[in-house]
N, C-alpha and C. Protein backbone atom coordinates (compact mmCIF):
# COMPACT_ATOMS: atom_id res chain seq x y z
N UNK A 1 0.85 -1.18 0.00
CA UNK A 1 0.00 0.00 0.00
C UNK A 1 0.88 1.23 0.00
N UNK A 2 0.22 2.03 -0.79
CA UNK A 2 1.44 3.19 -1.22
C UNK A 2 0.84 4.20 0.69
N UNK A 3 2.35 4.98 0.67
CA UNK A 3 2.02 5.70 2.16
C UNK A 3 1.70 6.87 1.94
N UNK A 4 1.58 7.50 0.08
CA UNK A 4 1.22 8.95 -0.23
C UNK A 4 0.11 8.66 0.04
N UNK A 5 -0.54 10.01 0.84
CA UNK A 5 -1.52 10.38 2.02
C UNK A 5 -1.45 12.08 1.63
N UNK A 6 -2.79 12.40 1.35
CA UNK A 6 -2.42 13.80 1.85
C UNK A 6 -2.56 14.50 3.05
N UNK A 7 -1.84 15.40 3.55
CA UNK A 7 -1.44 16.14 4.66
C UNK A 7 -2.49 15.97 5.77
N UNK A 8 -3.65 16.34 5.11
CA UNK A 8 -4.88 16.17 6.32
C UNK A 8 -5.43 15.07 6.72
N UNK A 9 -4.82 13.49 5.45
CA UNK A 9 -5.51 12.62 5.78
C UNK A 9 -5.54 12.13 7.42
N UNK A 10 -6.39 11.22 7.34
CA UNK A 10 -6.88 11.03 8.77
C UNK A 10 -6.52 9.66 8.93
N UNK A 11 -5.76 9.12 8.15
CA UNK A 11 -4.45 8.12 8.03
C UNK A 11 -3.65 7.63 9.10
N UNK A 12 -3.32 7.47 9.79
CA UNK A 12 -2.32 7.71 10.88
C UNK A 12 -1.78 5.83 10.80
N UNK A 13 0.12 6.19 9.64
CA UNK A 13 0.37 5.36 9.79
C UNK A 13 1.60 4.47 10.58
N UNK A 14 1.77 5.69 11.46
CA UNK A 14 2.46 5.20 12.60
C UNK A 14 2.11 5.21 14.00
N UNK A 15 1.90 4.24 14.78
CA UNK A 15 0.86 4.44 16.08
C UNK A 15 1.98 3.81 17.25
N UNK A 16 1.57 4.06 18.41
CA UNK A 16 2.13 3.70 19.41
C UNK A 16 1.15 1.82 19.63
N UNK A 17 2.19 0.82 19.81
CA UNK A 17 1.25 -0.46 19.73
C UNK A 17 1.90 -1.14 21.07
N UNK A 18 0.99 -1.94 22.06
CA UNK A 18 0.98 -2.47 23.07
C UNK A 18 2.34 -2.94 22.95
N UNK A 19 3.07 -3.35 23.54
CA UNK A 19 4.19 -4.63 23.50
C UNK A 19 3.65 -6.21 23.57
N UNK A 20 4.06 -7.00 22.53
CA UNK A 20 3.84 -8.62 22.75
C UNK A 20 3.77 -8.89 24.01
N UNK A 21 4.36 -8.51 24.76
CA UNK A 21 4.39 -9.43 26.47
C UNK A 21 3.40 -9.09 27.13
N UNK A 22 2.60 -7.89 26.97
CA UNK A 22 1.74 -7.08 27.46
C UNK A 22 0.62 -8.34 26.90
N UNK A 23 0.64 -8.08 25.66
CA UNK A 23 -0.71 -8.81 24.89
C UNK A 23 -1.06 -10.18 25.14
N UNK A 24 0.42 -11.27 25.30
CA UNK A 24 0.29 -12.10 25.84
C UNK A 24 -0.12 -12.49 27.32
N UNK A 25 0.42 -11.14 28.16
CA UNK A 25 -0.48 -11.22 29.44
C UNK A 25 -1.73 -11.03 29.56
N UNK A 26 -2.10 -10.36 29.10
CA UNK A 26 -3.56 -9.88 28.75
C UNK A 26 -4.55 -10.93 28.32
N UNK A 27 -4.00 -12.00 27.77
CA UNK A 27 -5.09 -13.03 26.77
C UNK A 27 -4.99 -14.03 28.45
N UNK A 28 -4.11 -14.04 29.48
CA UNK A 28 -4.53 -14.87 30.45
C UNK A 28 -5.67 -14.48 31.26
N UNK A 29 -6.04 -13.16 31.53
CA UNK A 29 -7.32 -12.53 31.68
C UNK A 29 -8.66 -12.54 31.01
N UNK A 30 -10.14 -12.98 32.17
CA UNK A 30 -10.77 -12.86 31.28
C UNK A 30 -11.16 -10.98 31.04
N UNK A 31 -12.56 -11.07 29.92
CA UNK A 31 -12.38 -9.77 29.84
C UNK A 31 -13.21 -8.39 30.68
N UNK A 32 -13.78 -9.19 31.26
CA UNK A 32 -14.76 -8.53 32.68
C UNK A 32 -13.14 -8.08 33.57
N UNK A 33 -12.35 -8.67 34.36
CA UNK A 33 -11.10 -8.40 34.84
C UNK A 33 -10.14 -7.27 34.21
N UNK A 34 -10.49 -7.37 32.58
CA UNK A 34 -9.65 -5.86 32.15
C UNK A 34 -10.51 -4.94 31.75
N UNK A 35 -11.63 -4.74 31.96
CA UNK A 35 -11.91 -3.73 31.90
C UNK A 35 -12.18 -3.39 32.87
N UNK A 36 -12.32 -4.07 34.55
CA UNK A 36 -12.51 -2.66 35.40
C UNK A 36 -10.80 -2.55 36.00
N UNK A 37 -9.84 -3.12 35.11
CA UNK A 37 -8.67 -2.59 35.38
C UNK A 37 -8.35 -1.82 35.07
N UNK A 38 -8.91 -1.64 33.66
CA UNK A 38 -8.63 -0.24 32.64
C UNK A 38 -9.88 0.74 33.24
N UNK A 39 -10.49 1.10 34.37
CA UNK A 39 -11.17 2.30 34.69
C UNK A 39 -12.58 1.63 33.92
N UNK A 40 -12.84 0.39 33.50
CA UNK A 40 -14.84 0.41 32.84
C UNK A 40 -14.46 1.51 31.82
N UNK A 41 -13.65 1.24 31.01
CA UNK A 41 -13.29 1.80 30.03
C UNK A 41 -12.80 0.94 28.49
N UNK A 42 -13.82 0.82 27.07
CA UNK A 42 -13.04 -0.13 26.43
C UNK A 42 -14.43 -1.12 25.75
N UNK A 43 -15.40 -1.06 26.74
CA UNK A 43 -16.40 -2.44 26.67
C UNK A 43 -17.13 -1.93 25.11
N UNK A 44 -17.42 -3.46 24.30
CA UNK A 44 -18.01 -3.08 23.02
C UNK A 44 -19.49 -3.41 23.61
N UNK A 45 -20.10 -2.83 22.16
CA UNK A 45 -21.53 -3.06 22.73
C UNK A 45 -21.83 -4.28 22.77
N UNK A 46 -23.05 -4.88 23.64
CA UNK A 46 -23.28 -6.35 23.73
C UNK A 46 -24.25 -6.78 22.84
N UNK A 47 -24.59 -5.86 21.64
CA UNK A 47 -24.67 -6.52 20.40
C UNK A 47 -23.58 -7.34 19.51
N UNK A 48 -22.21 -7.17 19.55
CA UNK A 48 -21.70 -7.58 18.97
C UNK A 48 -21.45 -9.20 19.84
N UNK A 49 -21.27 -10.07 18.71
CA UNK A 49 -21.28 -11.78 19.34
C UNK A 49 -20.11 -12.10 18.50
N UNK A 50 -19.07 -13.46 18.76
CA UNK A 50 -18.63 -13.99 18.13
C UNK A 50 -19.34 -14.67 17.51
N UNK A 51 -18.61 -14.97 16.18
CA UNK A 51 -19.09 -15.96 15.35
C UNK A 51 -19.19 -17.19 16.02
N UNK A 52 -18.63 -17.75 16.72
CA UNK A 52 -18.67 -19.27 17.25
C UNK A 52 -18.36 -18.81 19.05
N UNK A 53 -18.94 -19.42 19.96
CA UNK A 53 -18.62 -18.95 21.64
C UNK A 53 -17.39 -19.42 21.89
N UNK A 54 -16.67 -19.90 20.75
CA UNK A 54 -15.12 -20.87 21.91
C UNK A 54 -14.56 -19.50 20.67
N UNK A 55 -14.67 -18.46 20.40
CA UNK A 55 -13.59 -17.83 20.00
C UNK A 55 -13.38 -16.94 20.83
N UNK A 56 -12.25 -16.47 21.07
CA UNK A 56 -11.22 -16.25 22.27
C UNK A 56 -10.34 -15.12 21.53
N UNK A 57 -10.23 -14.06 21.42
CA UNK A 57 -9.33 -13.16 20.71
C UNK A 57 -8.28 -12.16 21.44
N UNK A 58 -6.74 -11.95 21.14
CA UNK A 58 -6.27 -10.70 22.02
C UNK A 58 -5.29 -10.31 21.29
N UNK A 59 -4.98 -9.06 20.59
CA UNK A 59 -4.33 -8.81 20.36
C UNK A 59 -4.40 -6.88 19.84
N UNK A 60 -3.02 -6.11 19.68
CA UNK A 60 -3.34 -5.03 19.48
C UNK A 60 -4.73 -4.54 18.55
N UNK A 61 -5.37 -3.49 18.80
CA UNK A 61 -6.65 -2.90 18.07
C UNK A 61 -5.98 -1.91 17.16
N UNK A 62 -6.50 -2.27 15.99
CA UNK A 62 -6.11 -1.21 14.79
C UNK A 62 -7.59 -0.87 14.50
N UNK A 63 -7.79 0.14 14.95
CA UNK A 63 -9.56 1.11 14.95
C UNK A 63 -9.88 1.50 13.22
N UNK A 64 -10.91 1.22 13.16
CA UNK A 64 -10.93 1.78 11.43
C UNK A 64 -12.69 2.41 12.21
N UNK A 65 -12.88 3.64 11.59
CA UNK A 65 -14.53 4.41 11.55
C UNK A 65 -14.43 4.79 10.16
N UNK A 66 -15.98 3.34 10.17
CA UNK A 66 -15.45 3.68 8.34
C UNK A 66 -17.17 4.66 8.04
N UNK A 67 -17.40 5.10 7.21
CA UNK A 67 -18.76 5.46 6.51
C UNK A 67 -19.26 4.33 6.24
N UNK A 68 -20.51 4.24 6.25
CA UNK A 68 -21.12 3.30 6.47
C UNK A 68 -21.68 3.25 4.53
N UNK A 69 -21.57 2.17 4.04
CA UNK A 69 -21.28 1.57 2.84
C UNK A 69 -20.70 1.81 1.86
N UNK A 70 -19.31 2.07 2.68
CA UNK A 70 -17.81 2.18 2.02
C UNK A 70 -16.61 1.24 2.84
N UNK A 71 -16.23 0.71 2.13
CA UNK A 71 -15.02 -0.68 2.97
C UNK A 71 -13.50 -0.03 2.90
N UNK A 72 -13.73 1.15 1.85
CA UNK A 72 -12.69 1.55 1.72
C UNK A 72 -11.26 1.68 3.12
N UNK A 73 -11.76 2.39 4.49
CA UNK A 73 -10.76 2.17 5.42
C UNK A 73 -10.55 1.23 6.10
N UNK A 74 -11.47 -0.05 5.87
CA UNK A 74 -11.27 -1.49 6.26
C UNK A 74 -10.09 -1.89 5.52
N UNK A 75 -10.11 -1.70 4.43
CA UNK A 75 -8.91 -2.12 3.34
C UNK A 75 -7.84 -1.21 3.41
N UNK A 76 -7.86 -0.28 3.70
CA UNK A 76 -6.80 0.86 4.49
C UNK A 76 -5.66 0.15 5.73
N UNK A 77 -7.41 0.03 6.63
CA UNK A 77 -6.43 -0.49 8.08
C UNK A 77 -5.72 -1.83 8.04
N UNK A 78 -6.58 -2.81 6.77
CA UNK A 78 -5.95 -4.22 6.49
C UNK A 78 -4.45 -4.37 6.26
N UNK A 79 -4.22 -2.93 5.18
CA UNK A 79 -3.28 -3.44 4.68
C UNK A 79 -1.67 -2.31 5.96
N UNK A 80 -2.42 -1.90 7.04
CA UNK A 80 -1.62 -0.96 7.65
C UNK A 80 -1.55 -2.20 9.06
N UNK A 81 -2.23 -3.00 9.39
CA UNK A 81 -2.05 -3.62 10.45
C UNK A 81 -0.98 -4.90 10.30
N UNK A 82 -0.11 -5.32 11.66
CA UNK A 82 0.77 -6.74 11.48
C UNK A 82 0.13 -7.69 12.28
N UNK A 83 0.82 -8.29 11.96
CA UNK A 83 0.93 -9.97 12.08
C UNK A 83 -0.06 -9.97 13.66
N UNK A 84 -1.02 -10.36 13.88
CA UNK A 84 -1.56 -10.64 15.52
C UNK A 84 -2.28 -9.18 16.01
N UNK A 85 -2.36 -7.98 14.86
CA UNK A 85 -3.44 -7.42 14.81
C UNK A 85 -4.51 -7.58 14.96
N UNK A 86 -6.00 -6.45 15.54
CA UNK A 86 -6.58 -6.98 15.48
C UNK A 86 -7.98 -5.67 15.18
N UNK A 87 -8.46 -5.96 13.78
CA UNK A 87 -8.88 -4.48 13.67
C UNK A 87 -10.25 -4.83 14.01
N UNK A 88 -10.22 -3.51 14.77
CA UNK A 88 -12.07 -3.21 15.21
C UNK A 88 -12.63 -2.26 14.82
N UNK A 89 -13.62 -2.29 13.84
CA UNK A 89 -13.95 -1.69 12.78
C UNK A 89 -15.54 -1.26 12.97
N UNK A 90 -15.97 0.11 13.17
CA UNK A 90 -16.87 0.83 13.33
C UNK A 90 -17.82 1.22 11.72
N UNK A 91 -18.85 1.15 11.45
CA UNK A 91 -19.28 1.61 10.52
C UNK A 91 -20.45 2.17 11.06
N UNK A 92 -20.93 3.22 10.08
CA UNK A 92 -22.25 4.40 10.50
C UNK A 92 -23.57 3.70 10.12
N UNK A 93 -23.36 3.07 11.19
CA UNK A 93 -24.76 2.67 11.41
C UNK A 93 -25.58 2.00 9.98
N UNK A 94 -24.83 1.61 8.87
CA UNK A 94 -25.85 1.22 7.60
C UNK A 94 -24.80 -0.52 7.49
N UNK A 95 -25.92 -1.32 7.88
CA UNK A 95 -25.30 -2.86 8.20
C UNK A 95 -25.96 -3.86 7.33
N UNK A 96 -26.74 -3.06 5.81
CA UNK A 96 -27.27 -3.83 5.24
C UNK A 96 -25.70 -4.21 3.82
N UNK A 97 -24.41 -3.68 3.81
CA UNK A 97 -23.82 -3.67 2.80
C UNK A 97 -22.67 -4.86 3.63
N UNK A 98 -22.07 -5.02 2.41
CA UNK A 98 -20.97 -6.33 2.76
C UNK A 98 -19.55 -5.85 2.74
N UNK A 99 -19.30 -5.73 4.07
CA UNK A 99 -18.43 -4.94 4.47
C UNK A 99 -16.66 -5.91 4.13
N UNK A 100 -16.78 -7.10 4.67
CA UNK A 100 -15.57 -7.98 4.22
C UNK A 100 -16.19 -9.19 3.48
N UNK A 101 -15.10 -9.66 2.93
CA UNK A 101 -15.35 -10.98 2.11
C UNK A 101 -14.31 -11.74 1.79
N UNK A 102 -14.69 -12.40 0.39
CA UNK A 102 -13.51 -13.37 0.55
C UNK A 102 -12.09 -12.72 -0.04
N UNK A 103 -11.39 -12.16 -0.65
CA UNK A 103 -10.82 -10.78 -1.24
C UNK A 103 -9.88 -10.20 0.52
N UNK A 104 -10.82 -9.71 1.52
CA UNK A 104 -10.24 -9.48 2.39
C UNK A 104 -9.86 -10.51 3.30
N UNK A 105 -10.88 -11.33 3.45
CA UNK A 105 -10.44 -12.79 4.09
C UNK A 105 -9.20 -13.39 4.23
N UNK A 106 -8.94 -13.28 2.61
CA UNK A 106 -7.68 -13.92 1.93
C UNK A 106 -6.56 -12.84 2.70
N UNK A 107 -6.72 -11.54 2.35
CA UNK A 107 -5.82 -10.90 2.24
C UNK A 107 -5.50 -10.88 4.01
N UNK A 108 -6.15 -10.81 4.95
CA UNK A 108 -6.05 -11.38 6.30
C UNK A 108 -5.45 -12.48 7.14
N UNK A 109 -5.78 -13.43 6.40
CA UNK A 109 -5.16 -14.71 6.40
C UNK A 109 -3.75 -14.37 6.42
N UNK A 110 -3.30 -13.94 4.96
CA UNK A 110 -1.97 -13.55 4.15
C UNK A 110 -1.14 -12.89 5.24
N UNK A 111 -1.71 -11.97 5.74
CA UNK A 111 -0.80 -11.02 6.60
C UNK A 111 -0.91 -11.41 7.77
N UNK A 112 -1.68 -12.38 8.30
CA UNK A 112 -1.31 -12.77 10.05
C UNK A 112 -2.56 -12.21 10.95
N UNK A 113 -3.65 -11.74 10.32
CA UNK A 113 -4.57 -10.80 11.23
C UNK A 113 -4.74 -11.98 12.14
N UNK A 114 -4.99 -11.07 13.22
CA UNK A 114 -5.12 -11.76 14.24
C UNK A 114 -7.15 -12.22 14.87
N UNK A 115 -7.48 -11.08 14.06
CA UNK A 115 -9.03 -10.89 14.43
C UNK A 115 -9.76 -10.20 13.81
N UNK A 116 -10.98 -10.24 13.84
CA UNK A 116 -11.79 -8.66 13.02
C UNK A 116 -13.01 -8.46 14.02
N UNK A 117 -13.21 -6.98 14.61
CA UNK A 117 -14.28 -7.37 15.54
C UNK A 117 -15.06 -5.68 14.28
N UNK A 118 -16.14 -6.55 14.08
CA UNK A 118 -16.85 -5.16 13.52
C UNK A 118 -18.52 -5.03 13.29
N UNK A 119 -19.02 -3.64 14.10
CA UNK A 119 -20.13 -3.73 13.92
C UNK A 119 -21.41 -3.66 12.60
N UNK A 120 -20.14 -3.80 11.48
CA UNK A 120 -20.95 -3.93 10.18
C UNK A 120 -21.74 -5.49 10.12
N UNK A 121 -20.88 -6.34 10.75
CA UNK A 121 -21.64 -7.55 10.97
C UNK A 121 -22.46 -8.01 12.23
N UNK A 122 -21.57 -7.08 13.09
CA UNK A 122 -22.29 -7.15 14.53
C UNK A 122 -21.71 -8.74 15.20
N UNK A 123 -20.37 -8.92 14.41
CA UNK A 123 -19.63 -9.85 14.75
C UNK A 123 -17.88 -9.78 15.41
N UNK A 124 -17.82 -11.19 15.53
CA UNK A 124 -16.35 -11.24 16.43
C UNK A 124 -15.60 -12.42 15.77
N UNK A 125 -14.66 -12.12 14.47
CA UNK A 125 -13.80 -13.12 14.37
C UNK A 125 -12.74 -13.36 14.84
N UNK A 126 -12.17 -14.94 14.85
CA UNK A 126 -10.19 -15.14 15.11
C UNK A 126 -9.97 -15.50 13.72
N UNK A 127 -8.87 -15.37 14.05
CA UNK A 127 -7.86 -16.27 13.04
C UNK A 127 -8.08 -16.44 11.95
N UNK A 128 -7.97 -15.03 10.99
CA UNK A 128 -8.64 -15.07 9.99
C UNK A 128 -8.13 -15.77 9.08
């Protein structure tokens, strides 16, 4: 992915990211325990479900707020996140469009994502 951006974009492709040891501590916790560690600060809405109840996810959050039936910064943050990423992806409220597929699937797989939590599906994947 090319990194020309213009000046105002809202891009941001260098971020401060948890440390591995952190993340790996973190997945020994359940997640009621980190969030009133983190101040009850963090919780998604309890509309969103995993796809299957034994999925289990932890790893850094790469935030995408996308417009709602445009995938365009899903495919932004896809191709800006590493290996054990894990993007959580906001869309405006319009959940009738198909936000990922097989195209990003693949391309997820490819790079190591670690997860996709997004309320375009009102879902929670691993291991993509």
């Amino acid at each position: 992915m090319s990194t020309h951006e213009p000046e105002d974009s809202s891009v941001r492709h260098e971020f401060e990211r948890v440390p591995p040891e952190q993340v790996r501590s973190a997945g020994a916790f359940p997640v009621a325990t980190l969030y009133e560690a983190a101040g009850k600060v963090g919780a998604l809405p309890c509309v969103l479900k995993p796809t299957a109840t034994s999925f289990q996810l932890c790893g850094p959050a790469v935030t995408v707020d996308s417009p709602g039936g445009d995938n365009l910064w899903i495919h932004r943050a896809l191709y800006l996140a590493l290996p054990g990423d894990v993007l959580v992806v906001r869309v405006d409220d319009a959940y009738e469009h198909g936000y990922w597929g097989e195209i990003m699937s693949t391309a997820a797989k490819l790079r190591g994502l670690g997860g996709l939590v997004s309320s375009g599906h009102k879902l929670i994947r691993r291991r993509l």
